[in-house]
Protein backbone atom coordinates (compact mmCIF):
# COMPACT_ATOMS: atom_id res chain seq x y z
CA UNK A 1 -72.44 117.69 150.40
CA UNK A 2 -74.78 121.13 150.22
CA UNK A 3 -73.89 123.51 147.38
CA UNK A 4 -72.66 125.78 150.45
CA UNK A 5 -70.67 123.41 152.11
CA UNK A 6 -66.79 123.34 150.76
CA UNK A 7 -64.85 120.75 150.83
CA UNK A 8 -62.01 119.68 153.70
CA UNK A 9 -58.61 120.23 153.05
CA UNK A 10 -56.99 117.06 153.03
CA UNK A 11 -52.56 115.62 152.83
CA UNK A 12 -52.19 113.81 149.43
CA UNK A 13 -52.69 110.65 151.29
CA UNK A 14 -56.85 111.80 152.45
CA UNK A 15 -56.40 112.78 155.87
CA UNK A 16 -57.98 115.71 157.20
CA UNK A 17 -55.24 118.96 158.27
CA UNK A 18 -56.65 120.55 160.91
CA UNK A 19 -54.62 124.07 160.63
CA UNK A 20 -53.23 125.14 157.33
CA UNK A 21 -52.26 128.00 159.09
CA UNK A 22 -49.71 127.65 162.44
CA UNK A 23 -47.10 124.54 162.27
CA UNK A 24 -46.94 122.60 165.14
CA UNK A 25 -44.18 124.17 168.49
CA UNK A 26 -42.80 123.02 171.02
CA UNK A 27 -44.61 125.85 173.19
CA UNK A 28 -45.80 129.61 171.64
CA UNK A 29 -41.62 130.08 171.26
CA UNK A 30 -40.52 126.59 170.74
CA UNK A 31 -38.83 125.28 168.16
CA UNK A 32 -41.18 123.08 165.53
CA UNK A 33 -41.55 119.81 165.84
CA UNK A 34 -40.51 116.80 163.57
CA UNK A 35 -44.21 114.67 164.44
CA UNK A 36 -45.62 117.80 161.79
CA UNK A 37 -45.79 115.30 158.74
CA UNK A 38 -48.49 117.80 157.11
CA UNK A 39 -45.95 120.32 157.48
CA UNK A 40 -43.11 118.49 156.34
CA UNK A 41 -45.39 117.16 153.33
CA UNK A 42 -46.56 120.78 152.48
CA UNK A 43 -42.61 121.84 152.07
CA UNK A 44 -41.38 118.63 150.52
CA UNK A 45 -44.14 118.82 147.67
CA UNK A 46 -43.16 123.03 147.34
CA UNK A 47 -39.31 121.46 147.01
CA UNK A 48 -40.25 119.16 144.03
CA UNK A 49 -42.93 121.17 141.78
CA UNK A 50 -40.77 121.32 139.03
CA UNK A 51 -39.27 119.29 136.64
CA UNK A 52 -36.13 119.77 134.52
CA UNK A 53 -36.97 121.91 131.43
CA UNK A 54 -36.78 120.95 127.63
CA UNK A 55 -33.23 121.81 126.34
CA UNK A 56 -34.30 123.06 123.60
CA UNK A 57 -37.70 124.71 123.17
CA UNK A 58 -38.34 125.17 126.85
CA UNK A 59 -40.83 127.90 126.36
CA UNK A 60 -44.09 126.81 124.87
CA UNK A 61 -47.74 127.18 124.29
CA UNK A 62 -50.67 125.03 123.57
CA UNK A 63 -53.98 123.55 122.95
CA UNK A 64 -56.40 120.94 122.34
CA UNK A 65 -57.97 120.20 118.81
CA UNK A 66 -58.73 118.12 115.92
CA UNK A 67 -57.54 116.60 112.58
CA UNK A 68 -60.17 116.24 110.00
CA UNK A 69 -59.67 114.39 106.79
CA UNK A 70 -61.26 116.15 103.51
CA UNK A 71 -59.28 115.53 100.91
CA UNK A 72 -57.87 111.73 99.07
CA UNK A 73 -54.63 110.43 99.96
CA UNK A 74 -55.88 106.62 100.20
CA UNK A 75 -53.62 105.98 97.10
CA UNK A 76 -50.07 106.87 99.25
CA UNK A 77 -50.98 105.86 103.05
CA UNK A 78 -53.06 103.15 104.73
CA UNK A 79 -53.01 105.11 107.66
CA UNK A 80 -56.32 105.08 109.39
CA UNK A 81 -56.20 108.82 110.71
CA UNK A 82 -55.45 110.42 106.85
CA UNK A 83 -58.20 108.93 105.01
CA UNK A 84 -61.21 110.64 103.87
CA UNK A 85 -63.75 112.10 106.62
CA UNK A 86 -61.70 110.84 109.37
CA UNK A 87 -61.44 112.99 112.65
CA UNK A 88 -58.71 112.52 114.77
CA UNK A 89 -58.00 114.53 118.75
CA UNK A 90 -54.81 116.19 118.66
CA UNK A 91 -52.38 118.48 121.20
CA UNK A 92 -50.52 121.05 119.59
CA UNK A 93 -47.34 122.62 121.26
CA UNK A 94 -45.71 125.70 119.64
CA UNK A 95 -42.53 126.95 121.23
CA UNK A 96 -39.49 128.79 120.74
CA UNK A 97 -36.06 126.86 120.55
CA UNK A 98 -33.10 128.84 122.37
CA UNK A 99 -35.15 130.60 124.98
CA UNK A 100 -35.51 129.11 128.80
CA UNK A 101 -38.66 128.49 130.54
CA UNK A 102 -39.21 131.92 131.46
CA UNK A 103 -37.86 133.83 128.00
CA UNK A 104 -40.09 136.61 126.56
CA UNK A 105 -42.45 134.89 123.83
CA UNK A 106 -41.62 138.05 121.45
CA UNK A 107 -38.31 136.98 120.55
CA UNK A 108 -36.64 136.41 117.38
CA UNK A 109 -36.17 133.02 116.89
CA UNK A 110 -37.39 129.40 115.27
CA UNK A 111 -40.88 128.48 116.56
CA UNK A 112 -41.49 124.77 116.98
CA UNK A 113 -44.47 123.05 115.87
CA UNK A 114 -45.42 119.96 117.30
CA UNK A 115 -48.52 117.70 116.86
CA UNK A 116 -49.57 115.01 118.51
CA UNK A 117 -52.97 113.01 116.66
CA UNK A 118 -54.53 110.37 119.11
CA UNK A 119 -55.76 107.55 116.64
CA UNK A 120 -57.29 104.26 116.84
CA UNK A 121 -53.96 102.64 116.22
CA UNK A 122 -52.01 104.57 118.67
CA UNK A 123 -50.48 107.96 118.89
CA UNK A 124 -48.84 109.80 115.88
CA UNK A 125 -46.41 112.32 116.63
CA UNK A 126 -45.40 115.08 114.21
CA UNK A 127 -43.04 117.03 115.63
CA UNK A 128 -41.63 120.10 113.26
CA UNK A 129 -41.02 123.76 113.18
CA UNK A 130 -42.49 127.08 111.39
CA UNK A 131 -39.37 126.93 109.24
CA UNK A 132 -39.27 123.93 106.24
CA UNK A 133 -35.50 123.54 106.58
CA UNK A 134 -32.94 123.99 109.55
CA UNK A 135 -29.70 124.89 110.26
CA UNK A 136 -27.52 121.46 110.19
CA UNK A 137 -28.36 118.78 108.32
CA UNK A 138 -26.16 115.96 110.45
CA UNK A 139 -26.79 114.86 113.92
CA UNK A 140 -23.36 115.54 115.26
CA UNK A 141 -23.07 119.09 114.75
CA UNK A 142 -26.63 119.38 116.65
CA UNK A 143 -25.64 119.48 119.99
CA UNK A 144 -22.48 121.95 119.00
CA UNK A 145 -25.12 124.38 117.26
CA UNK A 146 -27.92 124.15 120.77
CA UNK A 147 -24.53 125.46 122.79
CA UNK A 148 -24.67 128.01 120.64
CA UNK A 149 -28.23 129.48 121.26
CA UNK A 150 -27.77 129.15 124.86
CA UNK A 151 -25.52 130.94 127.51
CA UNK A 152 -22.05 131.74 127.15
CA UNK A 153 -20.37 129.30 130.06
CA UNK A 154 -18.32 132.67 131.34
CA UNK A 155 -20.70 135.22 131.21
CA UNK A 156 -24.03 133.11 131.34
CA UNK A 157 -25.17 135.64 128.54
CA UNK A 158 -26.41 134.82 125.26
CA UNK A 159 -23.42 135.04 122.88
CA UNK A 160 -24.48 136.32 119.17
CA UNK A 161 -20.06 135.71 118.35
CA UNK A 162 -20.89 132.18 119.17
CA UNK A 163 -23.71 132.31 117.18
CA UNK A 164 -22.30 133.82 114.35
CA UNK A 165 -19.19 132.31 114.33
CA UNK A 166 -20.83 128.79 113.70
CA UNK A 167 -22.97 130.02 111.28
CA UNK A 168 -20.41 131.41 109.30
CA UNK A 169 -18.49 128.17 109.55
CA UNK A 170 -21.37 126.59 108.13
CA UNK A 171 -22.73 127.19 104.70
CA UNK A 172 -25.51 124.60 105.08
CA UNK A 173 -26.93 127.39 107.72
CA UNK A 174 -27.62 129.47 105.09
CA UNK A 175 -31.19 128.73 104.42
CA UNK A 176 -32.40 128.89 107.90
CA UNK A 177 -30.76 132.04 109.17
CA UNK A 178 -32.48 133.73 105.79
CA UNK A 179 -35.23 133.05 107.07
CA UNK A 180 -34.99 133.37 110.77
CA UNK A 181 -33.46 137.23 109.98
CA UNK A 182 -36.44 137.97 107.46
CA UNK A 183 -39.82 138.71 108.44
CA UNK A 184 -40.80 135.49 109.36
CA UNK A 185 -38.65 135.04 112.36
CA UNK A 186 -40.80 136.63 114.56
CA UNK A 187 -44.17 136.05 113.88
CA UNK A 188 -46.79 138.33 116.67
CA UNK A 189 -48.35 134.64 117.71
CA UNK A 190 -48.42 131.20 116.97
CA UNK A 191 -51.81 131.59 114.86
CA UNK A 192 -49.96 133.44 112.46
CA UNK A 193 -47.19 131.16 111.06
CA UNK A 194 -47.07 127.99 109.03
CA UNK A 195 -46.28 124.49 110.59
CA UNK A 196 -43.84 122.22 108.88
CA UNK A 197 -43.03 118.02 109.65
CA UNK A 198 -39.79 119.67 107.89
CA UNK A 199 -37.83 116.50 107.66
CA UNK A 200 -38.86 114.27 104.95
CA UNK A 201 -41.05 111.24 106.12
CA UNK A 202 -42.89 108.36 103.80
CA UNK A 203 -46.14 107.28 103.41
CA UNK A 204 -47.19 103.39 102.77
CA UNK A 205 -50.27 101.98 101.27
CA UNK A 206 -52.37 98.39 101.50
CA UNK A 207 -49.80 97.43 98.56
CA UNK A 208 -46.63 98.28 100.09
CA UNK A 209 -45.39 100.87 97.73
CA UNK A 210 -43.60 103.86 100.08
CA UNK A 211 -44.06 107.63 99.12
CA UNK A 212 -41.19 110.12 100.14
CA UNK A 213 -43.31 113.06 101.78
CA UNK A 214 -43.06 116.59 103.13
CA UNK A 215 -45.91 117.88 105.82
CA UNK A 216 -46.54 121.37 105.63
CA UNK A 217 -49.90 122.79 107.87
CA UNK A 218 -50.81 126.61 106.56
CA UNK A 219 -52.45 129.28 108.79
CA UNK A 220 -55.30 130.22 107.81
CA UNK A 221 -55.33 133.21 109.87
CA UNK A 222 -52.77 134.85 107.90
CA UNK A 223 -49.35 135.80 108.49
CA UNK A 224 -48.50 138.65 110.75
CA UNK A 225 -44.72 139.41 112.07
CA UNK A 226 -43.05 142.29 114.25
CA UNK A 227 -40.44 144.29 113.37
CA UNK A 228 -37.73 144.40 115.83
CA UNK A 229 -38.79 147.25 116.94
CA UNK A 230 -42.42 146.61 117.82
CA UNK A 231 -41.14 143.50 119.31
CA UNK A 232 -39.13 145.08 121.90
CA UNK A 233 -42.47 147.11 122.98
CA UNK A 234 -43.90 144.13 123.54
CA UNK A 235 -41.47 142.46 125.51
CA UNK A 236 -41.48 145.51 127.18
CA UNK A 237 -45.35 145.23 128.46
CA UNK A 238 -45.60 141.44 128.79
CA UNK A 239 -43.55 138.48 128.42
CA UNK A 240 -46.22 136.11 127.80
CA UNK A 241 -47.68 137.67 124.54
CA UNK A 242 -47.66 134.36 122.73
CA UNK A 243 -49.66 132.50 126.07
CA UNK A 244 -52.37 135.34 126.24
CA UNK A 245 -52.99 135.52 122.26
CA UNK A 246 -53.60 131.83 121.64
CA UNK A 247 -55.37 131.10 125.09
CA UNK A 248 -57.26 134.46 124.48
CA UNK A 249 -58.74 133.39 121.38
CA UNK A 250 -60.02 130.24 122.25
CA UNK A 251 -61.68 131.08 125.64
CA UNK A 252 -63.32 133.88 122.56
CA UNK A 253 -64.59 131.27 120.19
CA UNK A 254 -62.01 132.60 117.96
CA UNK A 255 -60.93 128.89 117.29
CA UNK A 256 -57.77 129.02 114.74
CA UNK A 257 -57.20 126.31 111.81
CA UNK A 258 -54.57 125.32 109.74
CA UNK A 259 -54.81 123.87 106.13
CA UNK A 260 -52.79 120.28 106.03
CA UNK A 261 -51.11 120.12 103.06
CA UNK A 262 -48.54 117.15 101.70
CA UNK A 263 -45.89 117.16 98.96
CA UNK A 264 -45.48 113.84 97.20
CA UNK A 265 -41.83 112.02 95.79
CA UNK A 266 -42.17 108.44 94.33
CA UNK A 267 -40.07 106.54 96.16
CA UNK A 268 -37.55 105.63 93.21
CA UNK A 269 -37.45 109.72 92.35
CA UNK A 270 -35.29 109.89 95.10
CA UNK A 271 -32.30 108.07 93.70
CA UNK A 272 -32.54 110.96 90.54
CA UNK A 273 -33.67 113.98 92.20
CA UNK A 274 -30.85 116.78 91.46
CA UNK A 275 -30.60 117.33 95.30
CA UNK A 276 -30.76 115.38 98.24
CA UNK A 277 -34.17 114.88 99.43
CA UNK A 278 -33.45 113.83 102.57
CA UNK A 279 -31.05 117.08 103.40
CA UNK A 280 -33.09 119.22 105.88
CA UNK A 281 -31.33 122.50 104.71
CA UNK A 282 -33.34 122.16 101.79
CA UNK A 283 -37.01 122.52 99.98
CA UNK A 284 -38.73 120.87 97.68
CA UNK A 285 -39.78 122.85 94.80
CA UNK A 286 -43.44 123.61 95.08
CA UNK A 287 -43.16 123.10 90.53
CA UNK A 288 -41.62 119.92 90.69
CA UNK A 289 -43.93 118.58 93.91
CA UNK A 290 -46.92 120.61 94.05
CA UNK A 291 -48.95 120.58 97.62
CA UNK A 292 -51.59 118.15 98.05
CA UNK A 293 -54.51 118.95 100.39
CA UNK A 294 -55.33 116.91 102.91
CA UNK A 295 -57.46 118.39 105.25
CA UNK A 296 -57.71 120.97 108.32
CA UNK A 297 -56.76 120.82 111.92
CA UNK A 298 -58.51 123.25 114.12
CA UNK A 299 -57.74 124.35 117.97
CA UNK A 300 -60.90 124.66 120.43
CA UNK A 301 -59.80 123.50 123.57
CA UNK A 302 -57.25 125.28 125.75
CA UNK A 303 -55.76 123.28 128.87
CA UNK A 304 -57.26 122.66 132.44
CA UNK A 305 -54.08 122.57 133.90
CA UNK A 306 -51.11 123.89 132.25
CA UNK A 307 -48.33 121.90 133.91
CA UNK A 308 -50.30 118.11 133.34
CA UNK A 309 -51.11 118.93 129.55
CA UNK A 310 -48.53 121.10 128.31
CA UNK A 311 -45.45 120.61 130.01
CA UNK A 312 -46.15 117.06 130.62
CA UNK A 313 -46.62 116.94 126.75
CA UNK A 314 -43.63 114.61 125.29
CA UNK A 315 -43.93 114.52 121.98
CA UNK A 316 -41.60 112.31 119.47
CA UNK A 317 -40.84 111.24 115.73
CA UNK A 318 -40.60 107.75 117.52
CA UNK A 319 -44.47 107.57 117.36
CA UNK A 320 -45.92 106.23 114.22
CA UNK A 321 -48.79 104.29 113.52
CA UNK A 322 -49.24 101.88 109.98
CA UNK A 323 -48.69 103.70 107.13
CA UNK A 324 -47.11 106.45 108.47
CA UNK A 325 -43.00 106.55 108.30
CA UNK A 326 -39.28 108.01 108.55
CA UNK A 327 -37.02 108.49 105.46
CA UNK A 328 -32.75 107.74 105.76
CA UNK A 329 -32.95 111.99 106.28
CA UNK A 330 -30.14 111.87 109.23
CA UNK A 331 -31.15 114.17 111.62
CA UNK A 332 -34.52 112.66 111.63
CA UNK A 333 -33.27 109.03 112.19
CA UNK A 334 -31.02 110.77 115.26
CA UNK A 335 -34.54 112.53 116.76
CA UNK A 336 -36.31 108.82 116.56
CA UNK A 337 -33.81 107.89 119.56
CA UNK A 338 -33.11 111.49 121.19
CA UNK A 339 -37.01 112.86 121.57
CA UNK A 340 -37.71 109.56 123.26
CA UNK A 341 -34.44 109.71 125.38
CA UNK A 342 -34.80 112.63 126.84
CA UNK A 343 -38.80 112.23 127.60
CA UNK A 344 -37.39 109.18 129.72
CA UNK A 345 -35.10 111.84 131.58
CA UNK A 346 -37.04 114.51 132.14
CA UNK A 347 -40.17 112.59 132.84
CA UNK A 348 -39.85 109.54 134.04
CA UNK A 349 -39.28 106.00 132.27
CA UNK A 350 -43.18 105.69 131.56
CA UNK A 351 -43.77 109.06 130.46
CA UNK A 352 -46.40 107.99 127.98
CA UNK A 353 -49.00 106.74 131.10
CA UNK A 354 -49.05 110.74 132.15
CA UNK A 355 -52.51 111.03 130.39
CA UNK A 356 -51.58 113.76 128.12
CA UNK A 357 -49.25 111.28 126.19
CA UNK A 358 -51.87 108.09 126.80
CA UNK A 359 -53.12 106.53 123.58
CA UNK A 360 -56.51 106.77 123.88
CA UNK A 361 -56.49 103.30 122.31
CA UNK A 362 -56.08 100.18 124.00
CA UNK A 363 -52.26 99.06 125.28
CA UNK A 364 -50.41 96.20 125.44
CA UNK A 365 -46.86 95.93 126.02
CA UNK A 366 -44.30 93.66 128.24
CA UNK A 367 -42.33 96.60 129.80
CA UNK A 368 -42.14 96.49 133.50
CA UNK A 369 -41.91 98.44 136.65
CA UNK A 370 -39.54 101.56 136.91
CA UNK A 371 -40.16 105.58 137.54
CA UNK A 372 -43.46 106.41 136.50
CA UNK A 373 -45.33 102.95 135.66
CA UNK A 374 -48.86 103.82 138.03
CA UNK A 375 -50.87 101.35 135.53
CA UNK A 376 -48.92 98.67 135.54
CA UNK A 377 -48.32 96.69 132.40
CA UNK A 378 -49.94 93.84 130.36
CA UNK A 379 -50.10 92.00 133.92
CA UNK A 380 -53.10 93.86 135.18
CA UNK A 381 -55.64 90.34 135.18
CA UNK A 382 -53.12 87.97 134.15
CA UNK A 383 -50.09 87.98 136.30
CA UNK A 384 -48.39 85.45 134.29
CA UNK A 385 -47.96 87.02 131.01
CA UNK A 386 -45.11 89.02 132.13
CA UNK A 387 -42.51 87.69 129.29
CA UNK A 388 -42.76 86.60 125.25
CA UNK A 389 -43.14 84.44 124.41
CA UNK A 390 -45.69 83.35 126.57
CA UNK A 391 -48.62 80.10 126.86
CA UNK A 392 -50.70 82.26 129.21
CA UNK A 393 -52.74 84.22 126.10
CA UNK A 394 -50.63 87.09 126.14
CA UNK A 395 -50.16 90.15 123.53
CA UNK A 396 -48.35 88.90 120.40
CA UNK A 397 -47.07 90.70 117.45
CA UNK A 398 -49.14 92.09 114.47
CA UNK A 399 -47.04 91.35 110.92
CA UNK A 400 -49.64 92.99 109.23
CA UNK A 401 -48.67 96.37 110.67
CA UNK A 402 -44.75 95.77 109.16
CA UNK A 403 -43.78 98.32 106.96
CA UNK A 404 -42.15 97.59 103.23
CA UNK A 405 -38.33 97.45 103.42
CA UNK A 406 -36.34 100.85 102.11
CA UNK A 407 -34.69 100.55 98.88
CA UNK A 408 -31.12 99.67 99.07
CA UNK A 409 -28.78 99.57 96.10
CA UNK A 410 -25.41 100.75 94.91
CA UNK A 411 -26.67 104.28 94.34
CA UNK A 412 -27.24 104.97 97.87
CA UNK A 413 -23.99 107.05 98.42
CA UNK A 414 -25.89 109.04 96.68
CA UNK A 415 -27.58 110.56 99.77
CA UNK A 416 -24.43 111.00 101.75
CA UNK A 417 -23.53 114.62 102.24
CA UNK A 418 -20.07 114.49 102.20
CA UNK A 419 -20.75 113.72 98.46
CA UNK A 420 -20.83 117.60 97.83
CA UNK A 421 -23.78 120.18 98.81
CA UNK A 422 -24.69 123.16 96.56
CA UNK A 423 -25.71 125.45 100.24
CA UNK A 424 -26.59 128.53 97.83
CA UNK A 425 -29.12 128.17 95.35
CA UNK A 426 -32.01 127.84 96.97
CA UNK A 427 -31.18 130.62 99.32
CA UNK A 428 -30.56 132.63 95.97
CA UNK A 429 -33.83 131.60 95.06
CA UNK A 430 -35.06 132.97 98.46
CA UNK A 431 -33.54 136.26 98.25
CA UNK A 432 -34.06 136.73 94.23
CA UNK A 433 -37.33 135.77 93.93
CA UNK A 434 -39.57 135.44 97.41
CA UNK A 435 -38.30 138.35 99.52
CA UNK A 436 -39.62 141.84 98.45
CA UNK A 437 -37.43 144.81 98.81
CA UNK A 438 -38.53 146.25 101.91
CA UNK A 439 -38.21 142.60 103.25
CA UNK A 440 -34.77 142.06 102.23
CA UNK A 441 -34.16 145.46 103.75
CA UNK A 442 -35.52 144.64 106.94
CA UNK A 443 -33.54 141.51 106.52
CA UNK A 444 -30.51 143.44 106.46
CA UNK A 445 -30.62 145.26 109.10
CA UNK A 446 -31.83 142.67 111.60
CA UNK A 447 -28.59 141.41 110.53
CA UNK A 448 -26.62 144.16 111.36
CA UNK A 449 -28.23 144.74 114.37
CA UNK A 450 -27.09 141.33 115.99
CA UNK A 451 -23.50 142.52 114.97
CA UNK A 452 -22.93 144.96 117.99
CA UNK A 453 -20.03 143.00 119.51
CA UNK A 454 -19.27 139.96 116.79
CA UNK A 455 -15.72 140.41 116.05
CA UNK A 456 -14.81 141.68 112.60
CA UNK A 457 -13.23 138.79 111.26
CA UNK A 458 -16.33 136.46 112.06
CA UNK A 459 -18.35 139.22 110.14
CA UNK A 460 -16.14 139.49 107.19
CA UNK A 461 -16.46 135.52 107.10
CA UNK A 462 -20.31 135.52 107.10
CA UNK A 463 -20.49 138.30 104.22
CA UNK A 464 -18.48 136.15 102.18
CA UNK A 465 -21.01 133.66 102.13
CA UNK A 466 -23.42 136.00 101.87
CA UNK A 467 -21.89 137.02 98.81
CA UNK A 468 -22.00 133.45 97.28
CA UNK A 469 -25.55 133.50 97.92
CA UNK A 470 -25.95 136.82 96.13
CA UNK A 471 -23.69 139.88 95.54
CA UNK A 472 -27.04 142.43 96.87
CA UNK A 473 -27.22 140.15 99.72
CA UNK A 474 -23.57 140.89 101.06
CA UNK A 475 -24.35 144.13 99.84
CA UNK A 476 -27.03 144.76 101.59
CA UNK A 477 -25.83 143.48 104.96
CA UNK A 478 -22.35 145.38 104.58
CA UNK A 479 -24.54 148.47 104.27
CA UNK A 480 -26.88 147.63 107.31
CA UNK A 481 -23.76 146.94 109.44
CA UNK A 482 -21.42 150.53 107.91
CA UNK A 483 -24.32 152.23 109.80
CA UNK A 484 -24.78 150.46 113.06
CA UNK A 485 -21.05 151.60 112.55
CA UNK A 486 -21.64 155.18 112.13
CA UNK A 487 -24.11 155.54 114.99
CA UNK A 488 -21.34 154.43 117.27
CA UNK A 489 -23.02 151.24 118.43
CA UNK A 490 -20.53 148.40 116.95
CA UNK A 491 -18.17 147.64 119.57
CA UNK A 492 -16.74 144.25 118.91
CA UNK A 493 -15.51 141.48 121.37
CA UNK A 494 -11.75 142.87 121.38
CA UNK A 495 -10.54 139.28 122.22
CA UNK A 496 -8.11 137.67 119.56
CA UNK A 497 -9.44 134.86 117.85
CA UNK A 498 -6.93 132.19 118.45
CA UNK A 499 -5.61 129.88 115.65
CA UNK A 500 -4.68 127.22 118.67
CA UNK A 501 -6.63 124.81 120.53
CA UNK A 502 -6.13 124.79 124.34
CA UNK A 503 -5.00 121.65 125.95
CA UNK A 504 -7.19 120.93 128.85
CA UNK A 505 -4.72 120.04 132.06
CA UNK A 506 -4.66 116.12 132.17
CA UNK A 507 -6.40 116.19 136.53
């Protein structure tokens, strides 16, 4: 073909369409006609180009990179992609949680942070937030909280009483909505905020002792957050603030990095630590487990195609490789089934042969046929290793890549959160001692200003446990809120709140 020549436009099946421009009639005024497959094709396709969204962090942004390994960790993992000078390809995804596919990035709200490290003994997902702790710390009251930070099933409007009103029902929120109404709840990009695994997850080495672990990844570009203020302005201008910093920078060169750093628990520790280190409402003391580096992952690539490396991205805590594990924490033992699950939904049942989720290593596996499967499976070149056992030289398994067992003894209750919770001092130790006074003021009245319409006695609740945090917290937030008060602009939901439950009408 000549540099001048371009090439023919062609149906999805090669054939040549000779007008992309008039559909084929019965006659200049006839009605079309059914014979115009290319047509019918061009349509059909326009009827299927998209895909259900993420339910939660719908909205999200990404790149290309890599892992490298500088530091010594050889001691806690036998993982291949964490020891020293190793360089591992990675996809990062950073999102926002409540907001739909097309929500402003400048919004306050939890940013996710996943990671997904391509390594010689298959992929390693990491997939966390730019908070350390969360709001729940069980499984069941997941789904109940997500209903929250979505629309209202009346008014198809966000509701900040639902919001509110489950927070204040839960003091294990505490933590997390501290720091999703401080300063670091809307950070100006995703180059600018720390990356957390936030649930706990072990390590294992060549002698099969397990290390309790925290992943934290620290920007090294600083943090930088809007005001609420200088967020709407933004919103105002452009809705995509997030896409056009991070893809901005990289088509400049301006390549950003992020310090890996990893917090260390013996494995017996656990069963004496004075809270429970599998909770995801809480932190680990930086005294008692000081950060470890590891190494540095930097972005430098941005996407060819949006839609086949970003949205196609399915990323899961399912994914480990040797040396690399969970922990009993509960909501992370809950994501190790519902990441996967709803990749298989929204994707197709062989999500991971869409090439963005392909280990780059080699694959061998007995699954078979369904939605998605375009390889093929271990069959390809030896159609009768279809089953395992097998005699026809099929995969088998590897023992060597078993994990040691968790410990298991009597003190296990131990980790059971019905067993008590203290929900308040770390946040006290968050307000006291991290937040400065123009950040706890800020705090307050970002608050206050999400108040507008929450009905008194859901307020009242939440400054009571506001209160047990810290008396200048409720304080402070009682002040914020007397003056949204004063300028006229609280106007609370006047519906009752009922003390019955409504029987649904048996159909």
């Amino acid at each position: 073909m000549s540099k001048n020549r371009r090439p023919t436009l062609t149906t999805t099946a090669g054939a040549p369409v000779p007008s992309n421009q008039d559909s084929l009639s019965a006659g200049e005024r006839g009605p079309l006609l059914m014979q115009d497959y290319q047509l019918i094709e061009k349509l059909a396709h326009q009827n299927r180009e998209r895909i259900p969204e993420r339910t939660v962090h719908a909205k999200g942004w990404g790149a290309h990179g890599v892992l490298k390994i500088t530091g010594d960790i050889s001691k806690y993992t036998k993982a291949k992609c964490l020891q020293p000078g190793a360089e591992t390809p990675m996809l990062a995804r950073f999102s926002t949680v409540a907001g739909e596919l097309g929500a402003a990035d400048a919004e306050r709200d939890v940013r996710g942070f996943a990671l997904k490290f391509y390594t010689e003994d298959g992929n390693w997902d990491l997939v966390g937030n730019n908070t350390p702790v969360f709001f729940v710390r069980d499984p069941y009251r997941f789904p109940d909280f997500i209903h929250t930070q979505k629309r209202h099933p009346k008014t198809n409007m966000r509701s900040p009483t639902a919001m509110w009103d489950f927070w204040s029902l839960s003091p294990e929120s505490l933590h997390q909505v501290t720091i999703l109404m401080s300063d670091r709840g809307l950070p100006i990009s995703p180059m600018h905020m720390n990356g957390y695994g936030s649930h706990t997850y072990s390590l294992w080495n060549d002698k099969g002792e397990r290390f309790w672990v925290k992943f934290h990844f620290k920007t090294e570009q600083g943090h930088k957050h809007h005001t609420n203020a200088e967020a709407e302005e933004v919103v105002g201008k452009t809705r995509e603030s997030f896409q056009e910093t991070l893809y901005n920078a990289i088509e400049n060169g301006e390549y950003p990095r992020w310090k890996m750093q990893i917090q260390v628990m013996a494995e017996k520790d656990a069963e004496t630590c004075a809270f429970n280190p599998f909770d995801l409402t809480k932190v680990w003391p930086h005294g008692d487990y000081p950060p470890i580096d590891v190494g540095t992952f930097e972005l430098n690539r941005n996407p060819e195609n949006y839609f086949a490396e970003i949205e196609n991205a399915a990323f899961s805590p399912s994914n480990i490789v040797p040396g690399i594990s969970w922990s009993p924490d509960k909501m992370l033992q809950a994501r190790i089934f519902s990441y996967a699950d709803a990749h298989r939904y929204r994707l197709g049942t062989h999500y991971e042969q869409i090439p963005v989720n392909r280990p780059k290593c080699p694959m061998h596996h007995y699954h078979k046929d369904g939605e998605m499967n375009v390889y093929g499976g271990i069959a390809t070149g030896n159609a009768n290793a279809y089953y395992e056992p097998n005699s026809f030289q099929g995969p088998v398994e590897a023992p060597a890549a078993q994990e040691p067992p968790l410990r298991v003894d009597g003190n296990a209750d131990r980790y059971d959160h019905r067993q008590g919770h203290d929900d308040y001092s770390q946040v006290r130790v968050l307000f006291e001692r991290v937040l400065e006074a123009d950040e706890k003021e800020r705090l307050f009245d970002n608050i206050a200003g999400t108040w507008l319409d929450v009905p008194e006695e859901i307020c009242e609740r939440q400054l009571a446990e506001f209160k047990k945090v810290h008396p200048d917290y409720e304080a402070g937030v009682r002040r914020a809120w007397e003056k949204v008060k004063a300028e006229g602009r609280y106007k609370p939901n006047a519906a009752p709140i009922s003390e019955e439950t409504p029987q649904v009408a048996a159909e």
